[in-house]
Structure formats: C-alpha cells, structure tokens
PDB file of N, CA and C in Angstrom:
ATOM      1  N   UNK A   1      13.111 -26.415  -9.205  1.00  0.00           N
ATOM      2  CA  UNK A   1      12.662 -26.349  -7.818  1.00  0.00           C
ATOM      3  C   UNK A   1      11.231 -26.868  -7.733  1.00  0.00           C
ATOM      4  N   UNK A   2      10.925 -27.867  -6.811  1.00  0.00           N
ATOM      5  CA  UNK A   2       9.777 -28.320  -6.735  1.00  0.00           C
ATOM      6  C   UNK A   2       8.732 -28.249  -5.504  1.00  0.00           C
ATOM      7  N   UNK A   3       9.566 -26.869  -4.754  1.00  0.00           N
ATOM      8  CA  UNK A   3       8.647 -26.717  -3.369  1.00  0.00           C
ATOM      9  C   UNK A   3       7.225 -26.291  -3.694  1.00  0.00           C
ATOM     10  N   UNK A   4       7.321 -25.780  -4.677  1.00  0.00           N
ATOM     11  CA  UNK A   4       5.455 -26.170  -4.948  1.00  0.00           C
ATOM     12  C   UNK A   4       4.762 -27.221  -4.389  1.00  0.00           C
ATOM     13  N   UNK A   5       5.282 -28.385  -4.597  1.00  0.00           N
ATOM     14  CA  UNK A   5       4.899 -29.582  -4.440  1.00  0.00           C
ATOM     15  C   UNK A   5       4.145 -30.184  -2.716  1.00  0.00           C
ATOM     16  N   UNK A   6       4.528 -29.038  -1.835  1.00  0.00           N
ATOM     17  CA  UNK A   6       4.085 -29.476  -0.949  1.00  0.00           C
ATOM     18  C   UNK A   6       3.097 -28.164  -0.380  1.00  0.00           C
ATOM     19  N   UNK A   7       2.767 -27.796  -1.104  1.00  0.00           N
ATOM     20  CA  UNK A   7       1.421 -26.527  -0.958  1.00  0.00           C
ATOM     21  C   UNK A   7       0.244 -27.000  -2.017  1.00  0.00           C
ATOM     22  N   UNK A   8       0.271 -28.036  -2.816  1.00  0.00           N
ATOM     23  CA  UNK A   8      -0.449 -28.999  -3.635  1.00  0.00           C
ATOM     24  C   UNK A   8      -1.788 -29.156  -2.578  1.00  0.00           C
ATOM     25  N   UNK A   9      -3.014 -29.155  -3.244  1.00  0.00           N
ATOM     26  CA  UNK A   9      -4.167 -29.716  -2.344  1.00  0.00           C
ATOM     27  C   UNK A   9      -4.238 -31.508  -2.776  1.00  0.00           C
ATOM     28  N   UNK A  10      -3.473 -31.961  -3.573  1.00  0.00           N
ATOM     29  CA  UNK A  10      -3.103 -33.097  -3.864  1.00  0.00           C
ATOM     30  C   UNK A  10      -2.321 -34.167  -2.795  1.00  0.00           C
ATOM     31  N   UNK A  11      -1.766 -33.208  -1.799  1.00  0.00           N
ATOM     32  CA  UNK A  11      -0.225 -34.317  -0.801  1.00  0.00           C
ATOM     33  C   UNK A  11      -0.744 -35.352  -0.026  1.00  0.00           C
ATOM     34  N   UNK A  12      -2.517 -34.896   0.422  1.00  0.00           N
ATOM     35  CA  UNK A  12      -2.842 -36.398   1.255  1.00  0.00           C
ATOM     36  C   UNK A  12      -3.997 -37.170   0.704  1.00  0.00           C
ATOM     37  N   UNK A  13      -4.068 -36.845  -1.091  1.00  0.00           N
ATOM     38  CA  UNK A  13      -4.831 -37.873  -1.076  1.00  0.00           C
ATOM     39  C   UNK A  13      -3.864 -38.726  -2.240  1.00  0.00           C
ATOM     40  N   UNK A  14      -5.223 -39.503  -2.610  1.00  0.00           N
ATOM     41  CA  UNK A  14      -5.008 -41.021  -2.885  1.00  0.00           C
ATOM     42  C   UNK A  14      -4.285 -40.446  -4.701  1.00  0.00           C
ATOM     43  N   UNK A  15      -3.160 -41.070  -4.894  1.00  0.00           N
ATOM     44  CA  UNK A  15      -2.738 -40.667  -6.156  1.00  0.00           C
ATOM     45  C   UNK A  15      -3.386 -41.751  -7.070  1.00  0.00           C
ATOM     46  N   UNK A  16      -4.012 -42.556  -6.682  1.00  0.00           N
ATOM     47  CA  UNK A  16      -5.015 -43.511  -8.042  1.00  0.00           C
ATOM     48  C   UNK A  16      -5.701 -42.217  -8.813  1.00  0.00           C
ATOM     49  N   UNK A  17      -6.269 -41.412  -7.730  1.00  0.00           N
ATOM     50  CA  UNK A  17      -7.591 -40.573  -7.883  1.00  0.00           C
ATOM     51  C   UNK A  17      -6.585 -39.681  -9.806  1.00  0.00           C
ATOM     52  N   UNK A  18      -5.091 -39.631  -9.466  1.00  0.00           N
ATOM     53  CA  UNK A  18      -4.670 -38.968 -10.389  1.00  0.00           C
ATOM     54  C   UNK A  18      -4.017 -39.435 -11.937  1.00  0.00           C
ATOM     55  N   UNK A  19      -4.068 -40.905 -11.424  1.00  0.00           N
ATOM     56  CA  UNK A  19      -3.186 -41.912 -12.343  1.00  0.00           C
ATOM     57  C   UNK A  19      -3.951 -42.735 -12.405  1.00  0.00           C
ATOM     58  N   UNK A  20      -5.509 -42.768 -12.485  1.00  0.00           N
ATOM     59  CA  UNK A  20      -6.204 -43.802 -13.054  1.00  0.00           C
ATOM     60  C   UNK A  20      -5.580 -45.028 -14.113  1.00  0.00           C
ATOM     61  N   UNK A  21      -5.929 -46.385 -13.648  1.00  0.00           N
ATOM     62  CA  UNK A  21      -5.778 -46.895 -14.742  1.00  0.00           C
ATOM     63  C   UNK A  21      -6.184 -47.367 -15.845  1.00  0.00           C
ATOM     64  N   UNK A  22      -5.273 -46.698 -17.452  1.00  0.00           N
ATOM     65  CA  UNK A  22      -6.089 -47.382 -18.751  1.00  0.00           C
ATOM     66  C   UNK A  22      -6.465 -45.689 -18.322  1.00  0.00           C
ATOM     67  N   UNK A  23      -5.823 -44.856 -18.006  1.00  0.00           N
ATOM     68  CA  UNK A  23      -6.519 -43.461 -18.339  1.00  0.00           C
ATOM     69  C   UNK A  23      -6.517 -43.265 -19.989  1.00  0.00           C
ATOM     70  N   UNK A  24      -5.595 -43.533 -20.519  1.00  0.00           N
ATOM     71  CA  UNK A  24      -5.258 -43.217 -22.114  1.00  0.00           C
ATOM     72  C   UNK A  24      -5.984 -42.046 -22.626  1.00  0.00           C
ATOM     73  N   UNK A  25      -6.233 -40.750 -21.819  1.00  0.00           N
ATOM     74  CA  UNK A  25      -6.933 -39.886 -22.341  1.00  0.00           C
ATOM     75  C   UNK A  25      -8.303 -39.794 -21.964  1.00  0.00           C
ATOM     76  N   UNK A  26      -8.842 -40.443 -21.400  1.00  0.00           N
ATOM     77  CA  UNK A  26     -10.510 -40.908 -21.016  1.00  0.00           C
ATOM     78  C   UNK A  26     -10.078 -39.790 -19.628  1.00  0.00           C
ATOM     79  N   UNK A  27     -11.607 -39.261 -19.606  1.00  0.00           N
ATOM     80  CA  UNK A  27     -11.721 -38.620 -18.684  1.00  0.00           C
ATOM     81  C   UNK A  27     -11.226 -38.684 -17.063  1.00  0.00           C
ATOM     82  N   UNK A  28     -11.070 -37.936 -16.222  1.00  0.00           N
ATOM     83  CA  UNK A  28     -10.729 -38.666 -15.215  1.00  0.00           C
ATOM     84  C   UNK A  28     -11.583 -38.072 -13.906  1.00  0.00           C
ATOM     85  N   UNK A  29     -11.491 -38.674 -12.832  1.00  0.00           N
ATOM     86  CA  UNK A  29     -12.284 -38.625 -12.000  1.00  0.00           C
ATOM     87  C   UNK A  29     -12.675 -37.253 -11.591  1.00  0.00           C
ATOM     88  N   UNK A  30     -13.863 -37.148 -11.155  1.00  0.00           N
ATOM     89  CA  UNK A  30     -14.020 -35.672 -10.472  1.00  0.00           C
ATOM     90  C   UNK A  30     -13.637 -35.137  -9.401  1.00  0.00           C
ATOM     91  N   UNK A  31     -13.245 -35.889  -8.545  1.00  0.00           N
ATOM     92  CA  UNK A  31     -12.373 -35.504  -7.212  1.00  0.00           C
ATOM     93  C   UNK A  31     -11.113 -34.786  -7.642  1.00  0.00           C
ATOM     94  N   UNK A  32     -10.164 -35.546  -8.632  1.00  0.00           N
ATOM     95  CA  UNK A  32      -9.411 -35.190  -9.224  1.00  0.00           C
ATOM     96  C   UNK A  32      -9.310 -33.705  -9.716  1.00  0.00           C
ATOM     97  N   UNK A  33     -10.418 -33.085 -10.455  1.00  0.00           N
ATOM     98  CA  UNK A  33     -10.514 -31.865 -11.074  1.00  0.00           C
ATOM     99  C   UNK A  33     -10.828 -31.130  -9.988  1.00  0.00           C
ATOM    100  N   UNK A  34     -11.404 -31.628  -9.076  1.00  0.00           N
ATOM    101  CA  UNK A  34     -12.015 -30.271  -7.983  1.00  0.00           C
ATOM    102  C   UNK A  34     -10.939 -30.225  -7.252  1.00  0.00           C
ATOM    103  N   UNK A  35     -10.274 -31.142  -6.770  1.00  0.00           N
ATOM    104  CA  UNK A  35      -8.639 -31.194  -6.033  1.00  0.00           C
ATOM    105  C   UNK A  35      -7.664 -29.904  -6.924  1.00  0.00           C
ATOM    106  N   UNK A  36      -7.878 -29.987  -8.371  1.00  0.00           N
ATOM    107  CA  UNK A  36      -6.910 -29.081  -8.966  1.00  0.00           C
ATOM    108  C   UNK A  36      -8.032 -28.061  -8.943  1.00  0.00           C
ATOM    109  N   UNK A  37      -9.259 -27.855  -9.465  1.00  0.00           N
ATOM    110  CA  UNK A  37      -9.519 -26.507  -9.648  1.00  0.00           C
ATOM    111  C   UNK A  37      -9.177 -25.499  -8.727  1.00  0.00           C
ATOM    112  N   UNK A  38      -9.325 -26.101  -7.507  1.00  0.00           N
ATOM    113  CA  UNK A  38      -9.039 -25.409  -5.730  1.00  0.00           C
ATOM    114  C   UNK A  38      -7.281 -25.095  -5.358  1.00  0.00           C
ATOM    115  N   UNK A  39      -6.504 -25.514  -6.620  1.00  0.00           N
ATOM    116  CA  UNK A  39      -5.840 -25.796  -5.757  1.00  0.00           C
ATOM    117  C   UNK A  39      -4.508 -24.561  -6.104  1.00  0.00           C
ATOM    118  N   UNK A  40      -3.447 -23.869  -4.798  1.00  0.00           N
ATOM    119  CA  UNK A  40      -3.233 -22.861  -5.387  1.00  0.00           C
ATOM    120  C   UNK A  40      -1.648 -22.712  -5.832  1.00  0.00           C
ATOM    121  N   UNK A  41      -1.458 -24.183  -6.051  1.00  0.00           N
ATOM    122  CA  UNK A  41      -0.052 -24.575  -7.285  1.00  0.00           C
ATOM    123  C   UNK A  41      -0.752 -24.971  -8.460  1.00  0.00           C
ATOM    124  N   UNK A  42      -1.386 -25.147  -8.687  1.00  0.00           N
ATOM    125  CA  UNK A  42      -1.995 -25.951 -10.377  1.00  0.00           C
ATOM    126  C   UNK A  42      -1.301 -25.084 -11.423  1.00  0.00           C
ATOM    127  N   UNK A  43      -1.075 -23.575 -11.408  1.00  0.00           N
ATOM    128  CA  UNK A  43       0.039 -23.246 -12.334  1.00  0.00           C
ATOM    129  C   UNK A  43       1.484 -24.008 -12.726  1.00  0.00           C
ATOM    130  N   UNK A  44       2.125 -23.892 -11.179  1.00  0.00           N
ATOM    131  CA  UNK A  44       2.777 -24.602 -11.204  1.00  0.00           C
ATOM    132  C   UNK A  44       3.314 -26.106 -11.715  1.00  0.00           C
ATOM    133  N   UNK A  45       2.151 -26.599 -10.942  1.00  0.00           N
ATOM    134  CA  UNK A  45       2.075 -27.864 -11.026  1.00  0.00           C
ATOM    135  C   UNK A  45       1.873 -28.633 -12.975  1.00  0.00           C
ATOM    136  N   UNK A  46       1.219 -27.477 -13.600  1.00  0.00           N
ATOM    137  CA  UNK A  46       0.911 -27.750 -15.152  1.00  0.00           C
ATOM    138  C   UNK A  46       2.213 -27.380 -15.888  1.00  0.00           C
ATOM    139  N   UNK A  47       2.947 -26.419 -14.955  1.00  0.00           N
ATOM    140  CA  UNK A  47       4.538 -26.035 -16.095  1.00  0.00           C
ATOM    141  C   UNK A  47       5.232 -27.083 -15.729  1.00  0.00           C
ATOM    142  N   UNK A  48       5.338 -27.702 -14.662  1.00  0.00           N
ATOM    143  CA  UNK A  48       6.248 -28.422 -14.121  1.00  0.00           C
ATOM    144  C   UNK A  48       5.717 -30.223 -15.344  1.00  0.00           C
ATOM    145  N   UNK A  49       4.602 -30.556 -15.534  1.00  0.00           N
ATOM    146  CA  UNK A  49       4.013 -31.432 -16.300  1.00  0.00           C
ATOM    147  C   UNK A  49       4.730 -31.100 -17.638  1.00  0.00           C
ATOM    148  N   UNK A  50       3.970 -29.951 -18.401  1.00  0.00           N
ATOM    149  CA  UNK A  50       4.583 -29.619 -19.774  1.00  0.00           C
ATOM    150  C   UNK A  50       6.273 -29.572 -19.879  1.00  0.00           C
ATOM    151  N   UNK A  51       6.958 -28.925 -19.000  1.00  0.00           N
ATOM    152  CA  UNK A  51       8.405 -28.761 -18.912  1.00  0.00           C
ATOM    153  C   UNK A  51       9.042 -30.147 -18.872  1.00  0.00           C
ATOM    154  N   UNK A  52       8.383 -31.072 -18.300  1.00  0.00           N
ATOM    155  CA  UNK A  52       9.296 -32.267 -18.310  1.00  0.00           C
ATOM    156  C   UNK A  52       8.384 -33.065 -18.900  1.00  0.00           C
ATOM    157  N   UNK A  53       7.942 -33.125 -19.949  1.00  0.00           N
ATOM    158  CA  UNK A  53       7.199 -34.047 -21.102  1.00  0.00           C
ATOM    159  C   UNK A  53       6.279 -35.258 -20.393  1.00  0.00           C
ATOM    160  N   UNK A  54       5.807 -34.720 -19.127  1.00  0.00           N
ATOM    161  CA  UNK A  54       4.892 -35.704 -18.227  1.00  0.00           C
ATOM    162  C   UNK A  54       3.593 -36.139 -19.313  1.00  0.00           C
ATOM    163  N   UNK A  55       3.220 -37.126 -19.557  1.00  0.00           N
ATOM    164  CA  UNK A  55       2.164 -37.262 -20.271  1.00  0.00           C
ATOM    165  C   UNK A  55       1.161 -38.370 -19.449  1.00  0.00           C
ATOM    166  N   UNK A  56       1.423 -38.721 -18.800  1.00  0.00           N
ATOM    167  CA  UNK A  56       0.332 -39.796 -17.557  1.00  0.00           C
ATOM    168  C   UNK A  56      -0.099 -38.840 -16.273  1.00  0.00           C
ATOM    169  N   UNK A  57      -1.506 -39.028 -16.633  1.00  0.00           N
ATOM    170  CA  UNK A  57      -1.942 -38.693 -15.252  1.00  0.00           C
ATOM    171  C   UNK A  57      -2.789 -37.511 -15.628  1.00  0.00           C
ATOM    172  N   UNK A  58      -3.090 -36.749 -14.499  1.00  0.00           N
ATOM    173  CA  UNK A  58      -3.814 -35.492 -14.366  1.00  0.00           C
ATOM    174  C   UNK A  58      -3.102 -33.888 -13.526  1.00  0.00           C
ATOM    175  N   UNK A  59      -2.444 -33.693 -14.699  1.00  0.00           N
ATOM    176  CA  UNK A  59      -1.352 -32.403 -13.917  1.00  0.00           C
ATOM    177  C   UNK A  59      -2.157 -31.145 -14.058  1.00  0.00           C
ATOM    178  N   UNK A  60      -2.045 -30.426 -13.207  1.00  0.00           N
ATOM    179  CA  UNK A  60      -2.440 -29.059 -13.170  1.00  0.00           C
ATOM    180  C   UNK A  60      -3.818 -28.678 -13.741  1.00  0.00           C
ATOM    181  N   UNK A  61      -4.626 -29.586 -13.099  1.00  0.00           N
ATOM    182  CA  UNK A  61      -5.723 -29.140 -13.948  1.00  0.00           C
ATOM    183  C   UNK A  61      -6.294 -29.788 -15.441  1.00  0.00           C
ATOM    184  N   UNK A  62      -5.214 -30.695 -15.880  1.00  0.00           N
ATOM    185  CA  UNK A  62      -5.599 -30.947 -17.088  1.00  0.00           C
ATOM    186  C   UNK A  62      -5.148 -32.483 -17.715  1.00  0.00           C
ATOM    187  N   UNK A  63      -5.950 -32.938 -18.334  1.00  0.00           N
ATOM    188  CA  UNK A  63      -5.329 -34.788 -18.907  1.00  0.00           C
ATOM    189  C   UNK A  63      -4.364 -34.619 -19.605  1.00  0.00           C
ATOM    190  N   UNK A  64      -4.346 -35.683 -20.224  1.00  0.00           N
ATOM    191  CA  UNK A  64      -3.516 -36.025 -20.835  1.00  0.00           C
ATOM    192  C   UNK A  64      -3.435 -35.941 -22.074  1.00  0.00           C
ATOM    193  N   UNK A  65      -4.408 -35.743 -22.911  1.00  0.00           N
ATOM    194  CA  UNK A  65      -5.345 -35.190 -23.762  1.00  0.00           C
ATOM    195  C   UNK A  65      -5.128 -33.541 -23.989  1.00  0.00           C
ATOM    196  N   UNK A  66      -5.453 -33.063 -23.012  1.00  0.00           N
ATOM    197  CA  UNK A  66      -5.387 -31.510 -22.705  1.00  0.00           C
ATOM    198  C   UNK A  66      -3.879 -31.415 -23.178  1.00  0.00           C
ATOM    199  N   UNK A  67      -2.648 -31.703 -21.967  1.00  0.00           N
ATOM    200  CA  UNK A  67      -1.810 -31.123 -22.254  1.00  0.00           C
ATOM    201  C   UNK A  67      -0.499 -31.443 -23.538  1.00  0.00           C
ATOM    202  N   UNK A  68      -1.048 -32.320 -24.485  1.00  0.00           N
ATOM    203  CA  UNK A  68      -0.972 -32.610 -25.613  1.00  0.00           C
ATOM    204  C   UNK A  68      -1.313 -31.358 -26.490  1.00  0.00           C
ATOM    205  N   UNK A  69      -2.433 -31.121 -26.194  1.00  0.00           N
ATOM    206  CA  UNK A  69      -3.260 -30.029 -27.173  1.00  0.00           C
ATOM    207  C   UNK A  69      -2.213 -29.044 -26.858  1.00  0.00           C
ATOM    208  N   UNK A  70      -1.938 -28.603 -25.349  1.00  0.00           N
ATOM    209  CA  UNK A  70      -1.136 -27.146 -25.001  1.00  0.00           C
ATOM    210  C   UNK A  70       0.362 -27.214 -25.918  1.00  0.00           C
ATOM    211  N   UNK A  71       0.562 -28.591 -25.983  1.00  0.00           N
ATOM    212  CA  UNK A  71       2.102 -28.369 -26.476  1.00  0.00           C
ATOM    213  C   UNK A  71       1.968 -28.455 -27.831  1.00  0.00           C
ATOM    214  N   UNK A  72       1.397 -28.952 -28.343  1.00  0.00           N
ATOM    215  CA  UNK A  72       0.839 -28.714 -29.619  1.00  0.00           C
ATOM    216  C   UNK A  72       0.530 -27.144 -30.252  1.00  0.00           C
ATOM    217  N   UNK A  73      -0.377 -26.428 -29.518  1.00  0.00           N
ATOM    218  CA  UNK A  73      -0.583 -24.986 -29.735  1.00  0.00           C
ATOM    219  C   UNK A  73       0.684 -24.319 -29.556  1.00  0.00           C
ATOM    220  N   UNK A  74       1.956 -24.353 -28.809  1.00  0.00           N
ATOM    221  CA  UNK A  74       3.046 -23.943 -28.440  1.00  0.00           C
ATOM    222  C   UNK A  74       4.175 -23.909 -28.862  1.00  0.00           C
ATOM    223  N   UNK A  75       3.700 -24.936 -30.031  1.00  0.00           N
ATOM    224  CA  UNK A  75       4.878 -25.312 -31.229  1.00  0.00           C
ATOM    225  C   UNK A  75       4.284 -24.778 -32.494  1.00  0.00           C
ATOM    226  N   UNK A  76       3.058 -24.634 -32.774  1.00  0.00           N
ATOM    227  CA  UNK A  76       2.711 -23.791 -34.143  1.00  0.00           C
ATOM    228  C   UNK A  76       2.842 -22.933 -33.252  1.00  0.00           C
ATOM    229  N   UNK A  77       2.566 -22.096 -32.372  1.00  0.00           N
ATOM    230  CA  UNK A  77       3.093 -19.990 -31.800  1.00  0.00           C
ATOM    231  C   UNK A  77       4.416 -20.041 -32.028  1.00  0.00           C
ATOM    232  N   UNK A  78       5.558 -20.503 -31.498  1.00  0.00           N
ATOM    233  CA  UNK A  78       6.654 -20.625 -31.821  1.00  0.00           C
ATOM    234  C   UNK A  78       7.213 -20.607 -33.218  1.00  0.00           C
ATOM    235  N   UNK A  79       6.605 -21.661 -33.886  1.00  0.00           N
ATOM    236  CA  UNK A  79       7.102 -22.050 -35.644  1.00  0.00           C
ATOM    237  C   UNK A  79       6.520 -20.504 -36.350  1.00  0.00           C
TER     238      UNK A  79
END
C-alpha cells in the first residue's frame, strides 16, 4: 500500500531536487533533506525504499550511501 505517498512533503516539488544527476552516493541537495527531515511519511517512505531494493535517489531521509549501510547492518543482525 502506498497511500503514504500522497501525505509526502515531497508531491509538489521538483523530483530532480531527489534524483540528482551522477548522484552515485555524493551528497545531495539540501532542500532535499529538509523536505524529508519535516516530513511526516519519511518512515514510511525509507521502508518502502529498503523493501523494494530502491537504490537511486534520496528516500526517507537518506542516500544512497546511507541506505546501503542500513541493509548492510540488517543482514549481519539477522546472520
């Protein structure tokens, strides 16, 4: 279910701001982070990233970079 998706402080802006290009892990914009820090799906919005192996962009708060690291930590807790 993805009705999260439209309680996002993300729905009217510019999705470059989230899919920079040549992000490859490089930081990403600050609009971007303050859009998620504020925003009151970013839980959501980060399970919904990790759950379906999203790796582009800026989900829930976190790069691409980041949520590498999370699934990484989630497989040594598990093992």
């Amino acid at each position: 279910d993805d009705a999260w998706r439209h309680h996002a402080n993300c729905t009217d802006l510019d999705p470059a701001l989230f899919f920079p290009e040549g992000q490859g892990g490089a930081a990403v914009p600050e609009a971007a982070k303050a859009a998620c820090a504020a925003c009151p799906v970013r839980t959501d919005c980060l399970d919904f990233a990790l759950t379906n192996g999203i790796k582009a962009g800026y989900w829930g708060g976190t790069s691409q970079r980041q949520r590498r690291q999370i699934r990484s930590a989630r497989r040594r807790a598990a093992a």
